[in-house]
PDB file of N, CA and C in Angstrom:
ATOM      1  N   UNK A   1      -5.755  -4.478  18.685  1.00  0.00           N
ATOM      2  CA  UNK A   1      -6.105  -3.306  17.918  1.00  0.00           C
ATOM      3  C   UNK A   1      -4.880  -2.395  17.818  1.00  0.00           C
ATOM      4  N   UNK A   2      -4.603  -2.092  16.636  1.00  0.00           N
ATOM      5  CA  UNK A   2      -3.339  -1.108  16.005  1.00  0.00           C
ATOM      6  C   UNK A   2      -4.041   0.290  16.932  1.00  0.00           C
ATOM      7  N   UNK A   3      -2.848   0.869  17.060  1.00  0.00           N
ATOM      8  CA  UNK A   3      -2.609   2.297  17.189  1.00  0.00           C
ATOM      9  C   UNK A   3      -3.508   3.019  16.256  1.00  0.00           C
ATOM     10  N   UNK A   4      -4.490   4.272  16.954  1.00  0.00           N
ATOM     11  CA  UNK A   4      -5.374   4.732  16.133  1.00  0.00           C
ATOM     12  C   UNK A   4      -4.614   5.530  14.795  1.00  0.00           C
ATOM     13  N   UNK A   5      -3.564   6.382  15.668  1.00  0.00           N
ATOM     14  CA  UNK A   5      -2.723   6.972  14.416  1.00  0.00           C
ATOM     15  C   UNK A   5      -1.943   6.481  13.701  1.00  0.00           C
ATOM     16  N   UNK A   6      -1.433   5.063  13.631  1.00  0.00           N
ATOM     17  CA  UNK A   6      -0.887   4.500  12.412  1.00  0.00           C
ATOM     18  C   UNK A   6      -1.968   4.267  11.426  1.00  0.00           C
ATOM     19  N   UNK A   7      -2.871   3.693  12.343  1.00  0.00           N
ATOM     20  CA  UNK A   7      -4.299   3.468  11.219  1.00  0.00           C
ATOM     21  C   UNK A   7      -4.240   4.611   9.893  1.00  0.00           C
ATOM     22  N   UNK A   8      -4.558   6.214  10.485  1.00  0.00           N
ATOM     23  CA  UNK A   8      -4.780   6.824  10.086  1.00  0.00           C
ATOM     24  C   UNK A   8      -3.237   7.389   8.833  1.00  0.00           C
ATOM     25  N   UNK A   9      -1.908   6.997   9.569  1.00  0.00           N
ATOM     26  CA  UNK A   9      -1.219   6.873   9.090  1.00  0.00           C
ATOM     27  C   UNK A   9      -0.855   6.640   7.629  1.00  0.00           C
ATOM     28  N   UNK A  10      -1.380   4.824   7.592  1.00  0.00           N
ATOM     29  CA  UNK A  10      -1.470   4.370   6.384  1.00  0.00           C
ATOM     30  C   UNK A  10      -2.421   5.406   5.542  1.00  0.00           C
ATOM     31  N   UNK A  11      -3.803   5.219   5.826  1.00  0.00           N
ATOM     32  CA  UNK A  11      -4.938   6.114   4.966  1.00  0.00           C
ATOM     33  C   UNK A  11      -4.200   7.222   4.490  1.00  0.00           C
ATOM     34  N   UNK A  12      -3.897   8.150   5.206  1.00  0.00           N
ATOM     35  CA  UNK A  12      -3.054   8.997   4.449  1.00  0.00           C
ATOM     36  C   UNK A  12      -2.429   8.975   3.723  1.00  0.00           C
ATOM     37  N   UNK A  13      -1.147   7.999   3.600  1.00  0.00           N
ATOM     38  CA  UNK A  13      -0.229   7.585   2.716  1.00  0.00           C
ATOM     39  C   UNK A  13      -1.211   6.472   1.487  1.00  0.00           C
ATOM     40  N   UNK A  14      -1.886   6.110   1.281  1.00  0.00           N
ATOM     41  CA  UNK A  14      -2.823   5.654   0.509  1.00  0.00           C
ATOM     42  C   UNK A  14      -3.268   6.869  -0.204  1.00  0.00           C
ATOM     43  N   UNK A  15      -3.883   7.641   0.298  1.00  0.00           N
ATOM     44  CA  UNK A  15      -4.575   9.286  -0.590  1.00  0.00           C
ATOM     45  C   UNK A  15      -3.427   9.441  -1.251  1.00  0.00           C
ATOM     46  N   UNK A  16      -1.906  10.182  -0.161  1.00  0.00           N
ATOM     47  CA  UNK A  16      -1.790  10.659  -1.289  1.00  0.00           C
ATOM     48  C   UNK A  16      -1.032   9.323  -2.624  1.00  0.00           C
ATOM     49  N   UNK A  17      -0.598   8.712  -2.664  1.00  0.00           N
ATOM     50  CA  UNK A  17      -0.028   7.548  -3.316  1.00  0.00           C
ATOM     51  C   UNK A  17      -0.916   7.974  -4.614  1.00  0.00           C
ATOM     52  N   UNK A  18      -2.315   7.858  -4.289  1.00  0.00           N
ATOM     53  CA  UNK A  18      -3.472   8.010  -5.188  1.00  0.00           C
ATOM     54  C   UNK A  18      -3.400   9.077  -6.434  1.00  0.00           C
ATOM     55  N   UNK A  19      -2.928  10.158  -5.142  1.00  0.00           N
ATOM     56  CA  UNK A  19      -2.887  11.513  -5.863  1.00  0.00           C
ATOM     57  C   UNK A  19      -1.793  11.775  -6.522  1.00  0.00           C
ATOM     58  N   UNK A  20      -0.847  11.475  -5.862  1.00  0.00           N
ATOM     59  CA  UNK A  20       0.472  11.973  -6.961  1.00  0.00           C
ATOM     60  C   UNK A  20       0.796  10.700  -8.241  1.00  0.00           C
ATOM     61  N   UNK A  21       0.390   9.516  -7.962  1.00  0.00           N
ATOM     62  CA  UNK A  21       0.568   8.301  -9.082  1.00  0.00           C
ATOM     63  C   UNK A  21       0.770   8.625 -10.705  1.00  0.00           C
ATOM     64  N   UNK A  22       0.066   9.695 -11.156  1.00  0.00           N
ATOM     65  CA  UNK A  22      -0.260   9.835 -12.406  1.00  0.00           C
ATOM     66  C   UNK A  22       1.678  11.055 -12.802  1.00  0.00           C
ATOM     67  N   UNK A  23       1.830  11.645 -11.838  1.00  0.00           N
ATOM     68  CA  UNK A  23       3.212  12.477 -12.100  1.00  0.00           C
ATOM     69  C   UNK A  23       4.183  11.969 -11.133  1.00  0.00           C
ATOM     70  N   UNK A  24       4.257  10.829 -10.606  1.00  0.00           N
ATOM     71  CA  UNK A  24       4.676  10.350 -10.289  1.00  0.00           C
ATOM     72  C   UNK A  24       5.623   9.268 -11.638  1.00  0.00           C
ATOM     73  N   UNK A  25       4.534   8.462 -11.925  1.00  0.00           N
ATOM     74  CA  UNK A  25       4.790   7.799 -13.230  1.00  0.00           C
ATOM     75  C   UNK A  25       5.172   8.479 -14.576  1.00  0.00           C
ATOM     76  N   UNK A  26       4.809   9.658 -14.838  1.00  0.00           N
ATOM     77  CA  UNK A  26       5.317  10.363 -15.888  1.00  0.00           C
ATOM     78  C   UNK A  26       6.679  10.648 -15.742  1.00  0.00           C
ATOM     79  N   UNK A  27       7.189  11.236 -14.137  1.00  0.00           N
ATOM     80  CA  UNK A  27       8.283  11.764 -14.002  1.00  0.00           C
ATOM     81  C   UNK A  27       9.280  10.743 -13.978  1.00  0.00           C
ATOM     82  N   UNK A  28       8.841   9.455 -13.431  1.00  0.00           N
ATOM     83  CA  UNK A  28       9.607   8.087 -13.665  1.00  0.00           C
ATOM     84  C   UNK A  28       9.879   7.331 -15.402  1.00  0.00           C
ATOM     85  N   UNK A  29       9.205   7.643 -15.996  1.00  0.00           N
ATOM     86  CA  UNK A  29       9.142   7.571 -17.202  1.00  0.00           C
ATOM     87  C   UNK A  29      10.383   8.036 -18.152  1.00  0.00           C
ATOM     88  N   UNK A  30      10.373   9.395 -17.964  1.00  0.00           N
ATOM     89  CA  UNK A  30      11.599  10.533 -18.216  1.00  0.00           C
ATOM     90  C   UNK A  30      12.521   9.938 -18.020  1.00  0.00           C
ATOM     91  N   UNK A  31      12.522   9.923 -16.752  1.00  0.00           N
ATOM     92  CA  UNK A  31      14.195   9.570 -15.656  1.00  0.00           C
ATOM     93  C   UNK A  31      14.295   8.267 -16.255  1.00  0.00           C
ATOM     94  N   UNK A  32      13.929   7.208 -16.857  1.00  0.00           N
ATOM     95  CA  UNK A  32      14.075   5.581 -17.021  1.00  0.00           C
ATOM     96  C   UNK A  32      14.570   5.696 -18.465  1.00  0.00           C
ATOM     97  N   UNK A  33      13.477   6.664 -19.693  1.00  0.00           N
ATOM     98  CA  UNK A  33      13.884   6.579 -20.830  1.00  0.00           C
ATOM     99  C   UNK A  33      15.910   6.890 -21.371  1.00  0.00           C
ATOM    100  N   UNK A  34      16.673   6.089 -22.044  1.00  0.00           N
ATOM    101  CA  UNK A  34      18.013   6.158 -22.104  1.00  0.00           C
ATOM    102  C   UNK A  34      18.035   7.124 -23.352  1.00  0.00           C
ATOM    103  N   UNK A  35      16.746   6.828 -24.639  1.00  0.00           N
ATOM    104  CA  UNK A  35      16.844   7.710 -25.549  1.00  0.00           C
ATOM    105  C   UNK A  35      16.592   9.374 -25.472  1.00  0.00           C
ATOM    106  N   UNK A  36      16.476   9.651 -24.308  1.00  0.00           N
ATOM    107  CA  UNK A  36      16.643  11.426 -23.829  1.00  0.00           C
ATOM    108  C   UNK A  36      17.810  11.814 -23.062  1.00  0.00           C
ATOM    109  N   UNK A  37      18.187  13.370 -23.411  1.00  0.00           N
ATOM    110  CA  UNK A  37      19.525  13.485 -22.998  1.00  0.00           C
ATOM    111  C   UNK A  37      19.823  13.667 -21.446  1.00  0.00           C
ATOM    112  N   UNK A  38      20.498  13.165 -20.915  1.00  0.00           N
ATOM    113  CA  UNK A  38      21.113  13.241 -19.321  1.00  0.00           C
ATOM    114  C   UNK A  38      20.746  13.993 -18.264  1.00  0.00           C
ATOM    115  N   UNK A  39      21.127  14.829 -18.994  1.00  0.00           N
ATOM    116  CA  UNK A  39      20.446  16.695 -18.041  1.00  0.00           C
ATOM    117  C   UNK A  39      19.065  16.167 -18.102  1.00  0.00           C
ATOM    118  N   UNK A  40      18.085  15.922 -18.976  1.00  0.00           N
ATOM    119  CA  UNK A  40      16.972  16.386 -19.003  1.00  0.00           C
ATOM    120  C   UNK A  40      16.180  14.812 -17.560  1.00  0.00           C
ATOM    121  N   UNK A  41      16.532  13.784 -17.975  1.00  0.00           N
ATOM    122  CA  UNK A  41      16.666  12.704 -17.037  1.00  0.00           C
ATOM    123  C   UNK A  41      16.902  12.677 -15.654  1.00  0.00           C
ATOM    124  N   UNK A  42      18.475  13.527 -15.472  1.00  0.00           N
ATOM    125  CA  UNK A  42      18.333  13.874 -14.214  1.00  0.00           C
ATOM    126  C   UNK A  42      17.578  14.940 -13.620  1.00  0.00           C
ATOM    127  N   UNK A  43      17.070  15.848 -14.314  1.00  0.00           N
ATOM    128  CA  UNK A  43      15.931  17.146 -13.987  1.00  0.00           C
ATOM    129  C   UNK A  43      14.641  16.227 -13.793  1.00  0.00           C
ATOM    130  N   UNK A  44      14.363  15.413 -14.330  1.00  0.00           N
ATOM    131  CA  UNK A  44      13.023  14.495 -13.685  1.00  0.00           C
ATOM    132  C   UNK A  44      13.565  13.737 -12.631  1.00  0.00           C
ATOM    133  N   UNK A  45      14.706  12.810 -12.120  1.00  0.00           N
ATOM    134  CA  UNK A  45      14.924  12.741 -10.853  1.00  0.00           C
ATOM    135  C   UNK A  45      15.004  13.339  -9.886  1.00  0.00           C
ATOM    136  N   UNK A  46      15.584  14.942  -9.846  1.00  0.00           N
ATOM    137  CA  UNK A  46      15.342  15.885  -9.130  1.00  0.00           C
ATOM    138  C   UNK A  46      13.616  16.524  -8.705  1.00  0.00           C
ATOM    139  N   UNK A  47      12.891  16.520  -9.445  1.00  0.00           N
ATOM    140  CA  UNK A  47      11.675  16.707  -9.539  1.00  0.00           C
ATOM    141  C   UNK A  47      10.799  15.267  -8.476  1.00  0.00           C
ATOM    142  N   UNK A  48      11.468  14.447  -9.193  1.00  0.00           N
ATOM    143  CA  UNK A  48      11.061  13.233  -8.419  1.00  0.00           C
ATOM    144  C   UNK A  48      10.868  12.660  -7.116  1.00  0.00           C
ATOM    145  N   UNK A  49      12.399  13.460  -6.511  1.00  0.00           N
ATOM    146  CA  UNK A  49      12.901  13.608  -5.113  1.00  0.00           C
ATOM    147  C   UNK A  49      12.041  14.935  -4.621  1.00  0.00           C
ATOM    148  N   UNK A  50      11.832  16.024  -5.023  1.00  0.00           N
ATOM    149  CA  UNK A  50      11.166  16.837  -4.158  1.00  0.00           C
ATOM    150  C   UNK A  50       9.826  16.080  -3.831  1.00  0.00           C
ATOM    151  N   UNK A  51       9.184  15.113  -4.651  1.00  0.00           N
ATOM    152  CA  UNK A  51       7.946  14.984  -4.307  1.00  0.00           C
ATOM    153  C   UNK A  51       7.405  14.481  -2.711  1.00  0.00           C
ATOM    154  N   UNK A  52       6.570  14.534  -2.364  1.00  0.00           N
ATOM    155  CA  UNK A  52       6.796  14.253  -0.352  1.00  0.00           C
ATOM    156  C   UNK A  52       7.149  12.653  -0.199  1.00  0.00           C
ATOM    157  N   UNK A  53       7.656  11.504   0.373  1.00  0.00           N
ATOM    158  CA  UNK A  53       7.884  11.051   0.443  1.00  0.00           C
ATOM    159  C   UNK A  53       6.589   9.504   0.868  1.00  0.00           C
ATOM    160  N   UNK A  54       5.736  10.074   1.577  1.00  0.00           N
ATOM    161  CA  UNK A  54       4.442   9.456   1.597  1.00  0.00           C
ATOM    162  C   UNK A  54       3.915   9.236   0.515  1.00  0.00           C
ATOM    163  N   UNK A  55       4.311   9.845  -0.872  1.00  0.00           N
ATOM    164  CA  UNK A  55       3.390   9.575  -1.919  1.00  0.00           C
ATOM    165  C   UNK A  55       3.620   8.569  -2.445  1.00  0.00           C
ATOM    166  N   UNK A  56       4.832   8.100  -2.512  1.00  0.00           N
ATOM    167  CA  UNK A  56       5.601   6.777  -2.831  1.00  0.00           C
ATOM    168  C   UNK A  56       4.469   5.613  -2.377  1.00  0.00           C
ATOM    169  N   UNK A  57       4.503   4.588  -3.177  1.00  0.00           N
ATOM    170  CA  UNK A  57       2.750   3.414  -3.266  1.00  0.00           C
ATOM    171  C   UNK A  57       4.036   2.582  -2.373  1.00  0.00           C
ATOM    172  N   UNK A  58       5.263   2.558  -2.389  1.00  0.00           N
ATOM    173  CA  UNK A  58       6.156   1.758  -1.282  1.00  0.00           C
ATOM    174  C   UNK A  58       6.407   1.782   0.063  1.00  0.00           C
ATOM    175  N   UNK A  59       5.649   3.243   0.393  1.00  0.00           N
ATOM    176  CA  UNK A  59       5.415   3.347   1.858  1.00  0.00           C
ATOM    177  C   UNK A  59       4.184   2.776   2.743  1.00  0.00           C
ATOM    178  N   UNK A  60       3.221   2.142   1.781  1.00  0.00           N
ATOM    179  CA  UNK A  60       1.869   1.868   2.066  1.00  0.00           C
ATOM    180  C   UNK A  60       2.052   0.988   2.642  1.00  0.00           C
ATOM    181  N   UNK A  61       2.005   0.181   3.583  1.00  0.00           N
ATOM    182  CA  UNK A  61       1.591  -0.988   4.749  1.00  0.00           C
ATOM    183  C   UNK A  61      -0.027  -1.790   4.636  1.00  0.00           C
ATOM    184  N   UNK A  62       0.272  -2.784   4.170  1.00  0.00           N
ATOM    185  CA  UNK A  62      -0.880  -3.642   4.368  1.00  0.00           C
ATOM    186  C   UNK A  62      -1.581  -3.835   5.698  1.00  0.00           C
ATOM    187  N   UNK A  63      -2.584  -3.691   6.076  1.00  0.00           N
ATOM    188  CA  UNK A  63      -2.677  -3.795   7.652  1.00  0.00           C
ATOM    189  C   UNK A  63      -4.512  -4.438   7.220  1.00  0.00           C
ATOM    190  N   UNK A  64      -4.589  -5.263   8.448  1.00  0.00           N
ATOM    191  CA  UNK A  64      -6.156  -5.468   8.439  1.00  0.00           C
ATOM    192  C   UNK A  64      -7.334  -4.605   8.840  1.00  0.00           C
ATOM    193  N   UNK A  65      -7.981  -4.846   7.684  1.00  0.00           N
ATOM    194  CA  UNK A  65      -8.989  -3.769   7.816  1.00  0.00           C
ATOM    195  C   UNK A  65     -10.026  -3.832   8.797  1.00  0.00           C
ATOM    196  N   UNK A  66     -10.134  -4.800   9.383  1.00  0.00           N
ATOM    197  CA  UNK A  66     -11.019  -4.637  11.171  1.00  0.00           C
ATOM    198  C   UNK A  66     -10.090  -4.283  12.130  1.00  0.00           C
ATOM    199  N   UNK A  67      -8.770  -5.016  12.348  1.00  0.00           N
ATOM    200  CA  UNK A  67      -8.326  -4.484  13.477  1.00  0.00           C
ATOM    201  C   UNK A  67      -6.769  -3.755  13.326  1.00  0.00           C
ATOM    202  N   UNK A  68      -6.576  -3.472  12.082  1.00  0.00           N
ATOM    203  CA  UNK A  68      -4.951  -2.291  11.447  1.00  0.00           C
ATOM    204  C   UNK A  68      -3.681  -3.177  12.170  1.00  0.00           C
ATOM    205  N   UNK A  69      -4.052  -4.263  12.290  1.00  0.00           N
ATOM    206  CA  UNK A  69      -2.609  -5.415  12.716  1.00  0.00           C
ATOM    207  C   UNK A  69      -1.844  -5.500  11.092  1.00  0.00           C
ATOM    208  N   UNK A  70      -0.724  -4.661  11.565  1.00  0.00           N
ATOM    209  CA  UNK A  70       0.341  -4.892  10.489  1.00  0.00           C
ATOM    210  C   UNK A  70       0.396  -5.979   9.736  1.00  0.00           C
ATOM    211  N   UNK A  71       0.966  -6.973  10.710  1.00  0.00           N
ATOM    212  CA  UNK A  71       1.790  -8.059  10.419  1.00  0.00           C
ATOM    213  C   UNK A  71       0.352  -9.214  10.088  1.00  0.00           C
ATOM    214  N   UNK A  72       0.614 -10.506   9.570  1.00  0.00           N
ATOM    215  CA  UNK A  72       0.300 -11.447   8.965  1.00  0.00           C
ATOM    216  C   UNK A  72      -1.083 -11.219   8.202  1.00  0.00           C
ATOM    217  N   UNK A  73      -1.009 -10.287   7.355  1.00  0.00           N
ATOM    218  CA  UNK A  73      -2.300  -9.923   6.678  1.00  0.00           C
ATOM    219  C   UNK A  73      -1.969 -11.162   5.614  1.00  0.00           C
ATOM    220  N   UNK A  74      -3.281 -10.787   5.205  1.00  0.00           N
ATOM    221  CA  UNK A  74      -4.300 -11.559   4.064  1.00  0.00           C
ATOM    222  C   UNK A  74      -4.212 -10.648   2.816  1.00  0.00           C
ATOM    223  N   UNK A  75      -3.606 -10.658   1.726  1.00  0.00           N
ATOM    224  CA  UNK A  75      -3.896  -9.983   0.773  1.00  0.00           C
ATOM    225  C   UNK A  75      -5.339  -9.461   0.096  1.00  0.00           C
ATOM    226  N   UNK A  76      -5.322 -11.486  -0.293  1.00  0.00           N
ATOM    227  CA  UNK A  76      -6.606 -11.568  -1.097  1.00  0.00           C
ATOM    228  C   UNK A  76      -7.925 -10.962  -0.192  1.00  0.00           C
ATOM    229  N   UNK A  77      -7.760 -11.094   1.455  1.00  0.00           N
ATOM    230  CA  UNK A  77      -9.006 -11.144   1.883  1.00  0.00           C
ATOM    231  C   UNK A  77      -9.066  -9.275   2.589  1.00  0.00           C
ATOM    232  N   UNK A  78      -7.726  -8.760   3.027  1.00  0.00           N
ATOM    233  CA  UNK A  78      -7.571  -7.628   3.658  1.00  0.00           C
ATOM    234  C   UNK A  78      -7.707  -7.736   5.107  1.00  0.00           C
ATOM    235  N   UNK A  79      -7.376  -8.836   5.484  1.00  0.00           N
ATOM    236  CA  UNK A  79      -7.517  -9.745   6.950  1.00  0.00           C
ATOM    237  C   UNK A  79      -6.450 -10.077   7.334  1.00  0.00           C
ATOM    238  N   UNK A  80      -6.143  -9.371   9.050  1.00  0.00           N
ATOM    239  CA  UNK A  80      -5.267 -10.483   9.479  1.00  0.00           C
ATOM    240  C   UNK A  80      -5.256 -12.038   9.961  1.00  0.00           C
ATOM    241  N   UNK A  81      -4.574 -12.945  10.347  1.00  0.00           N
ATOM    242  CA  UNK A  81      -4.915 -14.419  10.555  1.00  0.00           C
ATOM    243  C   UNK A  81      -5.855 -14.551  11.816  1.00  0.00           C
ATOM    244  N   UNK A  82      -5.883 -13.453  12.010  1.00  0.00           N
ATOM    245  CA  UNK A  82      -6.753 -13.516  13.568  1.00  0.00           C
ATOM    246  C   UNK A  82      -8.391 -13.475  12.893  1.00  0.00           C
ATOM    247  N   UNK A  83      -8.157 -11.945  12.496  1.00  0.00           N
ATOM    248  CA  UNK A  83      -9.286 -11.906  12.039  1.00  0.00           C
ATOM    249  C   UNK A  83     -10.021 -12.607  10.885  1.00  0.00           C
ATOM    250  N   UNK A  84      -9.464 -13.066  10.500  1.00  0.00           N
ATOM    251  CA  UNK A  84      -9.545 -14.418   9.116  1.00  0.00           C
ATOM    252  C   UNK A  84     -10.602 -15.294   9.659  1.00  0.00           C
ATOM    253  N   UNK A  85      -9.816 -16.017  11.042  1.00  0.00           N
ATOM    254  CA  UNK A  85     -10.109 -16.911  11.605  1.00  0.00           C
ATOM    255  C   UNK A  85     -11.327 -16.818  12.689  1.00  0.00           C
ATOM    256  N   UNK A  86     -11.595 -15.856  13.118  1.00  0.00           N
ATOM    257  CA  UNK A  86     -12.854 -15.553  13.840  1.00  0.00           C
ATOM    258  C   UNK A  86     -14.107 -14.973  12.423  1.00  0.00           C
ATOM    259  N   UNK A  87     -13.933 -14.728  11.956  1.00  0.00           N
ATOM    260  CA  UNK A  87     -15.022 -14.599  11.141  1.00  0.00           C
ATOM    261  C   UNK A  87     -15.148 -16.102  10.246  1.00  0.00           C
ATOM    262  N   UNK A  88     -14.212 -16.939  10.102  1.00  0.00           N
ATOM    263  CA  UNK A  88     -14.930 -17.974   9.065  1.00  0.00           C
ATOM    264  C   UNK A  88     -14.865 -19.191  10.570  1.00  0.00           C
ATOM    265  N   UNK A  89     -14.223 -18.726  11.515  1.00  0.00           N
ATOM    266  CA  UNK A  89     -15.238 -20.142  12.531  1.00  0.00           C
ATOM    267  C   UNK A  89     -16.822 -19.467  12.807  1.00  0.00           C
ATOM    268  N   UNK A  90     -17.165 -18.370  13.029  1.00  0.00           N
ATOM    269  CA  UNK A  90     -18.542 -17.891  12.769  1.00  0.00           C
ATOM    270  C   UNK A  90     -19.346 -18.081  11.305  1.00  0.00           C
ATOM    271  N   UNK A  91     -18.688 -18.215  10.128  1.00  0.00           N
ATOM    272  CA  UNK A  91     -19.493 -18.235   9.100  1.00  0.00           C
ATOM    273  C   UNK A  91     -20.056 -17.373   8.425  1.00  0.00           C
ATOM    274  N   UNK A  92     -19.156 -16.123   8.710  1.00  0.00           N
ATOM    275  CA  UNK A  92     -19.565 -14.937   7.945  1.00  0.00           C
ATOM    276  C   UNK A  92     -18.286 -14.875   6.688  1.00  0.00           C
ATOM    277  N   UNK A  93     -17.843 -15.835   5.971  1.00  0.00           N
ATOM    278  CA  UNK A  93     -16.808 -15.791   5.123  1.00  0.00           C
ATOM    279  C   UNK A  93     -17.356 -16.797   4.172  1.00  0.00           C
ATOM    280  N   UNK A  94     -17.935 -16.687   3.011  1.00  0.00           N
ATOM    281  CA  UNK A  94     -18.822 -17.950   2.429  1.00  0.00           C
ATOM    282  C   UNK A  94     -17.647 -19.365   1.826  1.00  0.00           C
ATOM    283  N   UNK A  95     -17.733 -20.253   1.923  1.00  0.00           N
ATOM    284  CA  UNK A  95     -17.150 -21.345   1.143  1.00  0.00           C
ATOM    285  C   UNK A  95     -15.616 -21.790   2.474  1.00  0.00           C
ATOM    286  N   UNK A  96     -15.591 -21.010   3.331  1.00  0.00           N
ATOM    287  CA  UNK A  96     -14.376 -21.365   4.769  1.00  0.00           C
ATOM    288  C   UNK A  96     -15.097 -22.080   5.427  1.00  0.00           C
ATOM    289  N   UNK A  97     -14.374 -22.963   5.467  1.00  0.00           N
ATOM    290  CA  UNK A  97     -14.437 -23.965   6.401  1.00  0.00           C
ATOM    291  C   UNK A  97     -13.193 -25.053   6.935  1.00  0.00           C
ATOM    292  N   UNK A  98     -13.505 -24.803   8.526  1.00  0.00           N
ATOM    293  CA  UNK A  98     -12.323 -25.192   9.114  1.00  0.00           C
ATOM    294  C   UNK A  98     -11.713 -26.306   8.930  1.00  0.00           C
ATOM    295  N   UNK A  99     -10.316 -26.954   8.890  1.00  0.00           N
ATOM    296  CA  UNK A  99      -9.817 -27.739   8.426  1.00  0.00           C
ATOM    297  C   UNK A  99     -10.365 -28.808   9.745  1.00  0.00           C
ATOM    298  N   UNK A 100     -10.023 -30.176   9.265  1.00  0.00           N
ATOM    299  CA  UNK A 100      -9.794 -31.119   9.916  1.00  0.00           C
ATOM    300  C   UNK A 100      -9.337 -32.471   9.552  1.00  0.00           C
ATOM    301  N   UNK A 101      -8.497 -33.180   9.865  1.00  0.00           N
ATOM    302  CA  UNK A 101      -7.958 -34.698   9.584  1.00  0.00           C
ATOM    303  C   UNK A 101      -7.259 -35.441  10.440  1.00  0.00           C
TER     304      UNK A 101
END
């Protein structure tokens, strides 16, 4: 089991990601377009940089959602290999089933 406050960590950085996304992307927009003039481009990078740094969707950490283990998550499932694997040798994962040959 992850650290309660990284847990909470991520969640946070998830909200805000959420929240700033929409001027986030506008202000990236600006700064990317070549057909606007320089000054005005770099005044949306500046804008860009004040924003808090958690809001960035690149700080977000995948972690499993039963037990917040960083490392070897599951995209598709939101599972780490641990937890992957104890729920489909129980049979609470429909169509898993354990290998054998």
């Amino acid at each position: 089991m992850a650290k309660k406050s990284s847990i909470e960590k991520n969640k946070k950085r998830e909200r805000m990601a959420k929240q700033y996304a929409a001027r986030r992307s506008r202000l990236k927009a600006v700064a990317d377009n070549e057909d606007l003039p320089m000054e005005e481009r770099f005044a949306a990078r500046l804008k860009l940089a004040e924003l808090p740094r958690n809001s960035s969707k690149v700080r977000i950490r995948n972690r499993c959602e039963i037990t917040g283990r960083p490392r070897a998550t599951y995209r598709k499932f939101k599972l780490s290999r641990i937890a992957l694997r104890d729920l489909a040798s129980t049979g609470q994962i429909p169509g898993m089933v354990k290998s054998s040959w």
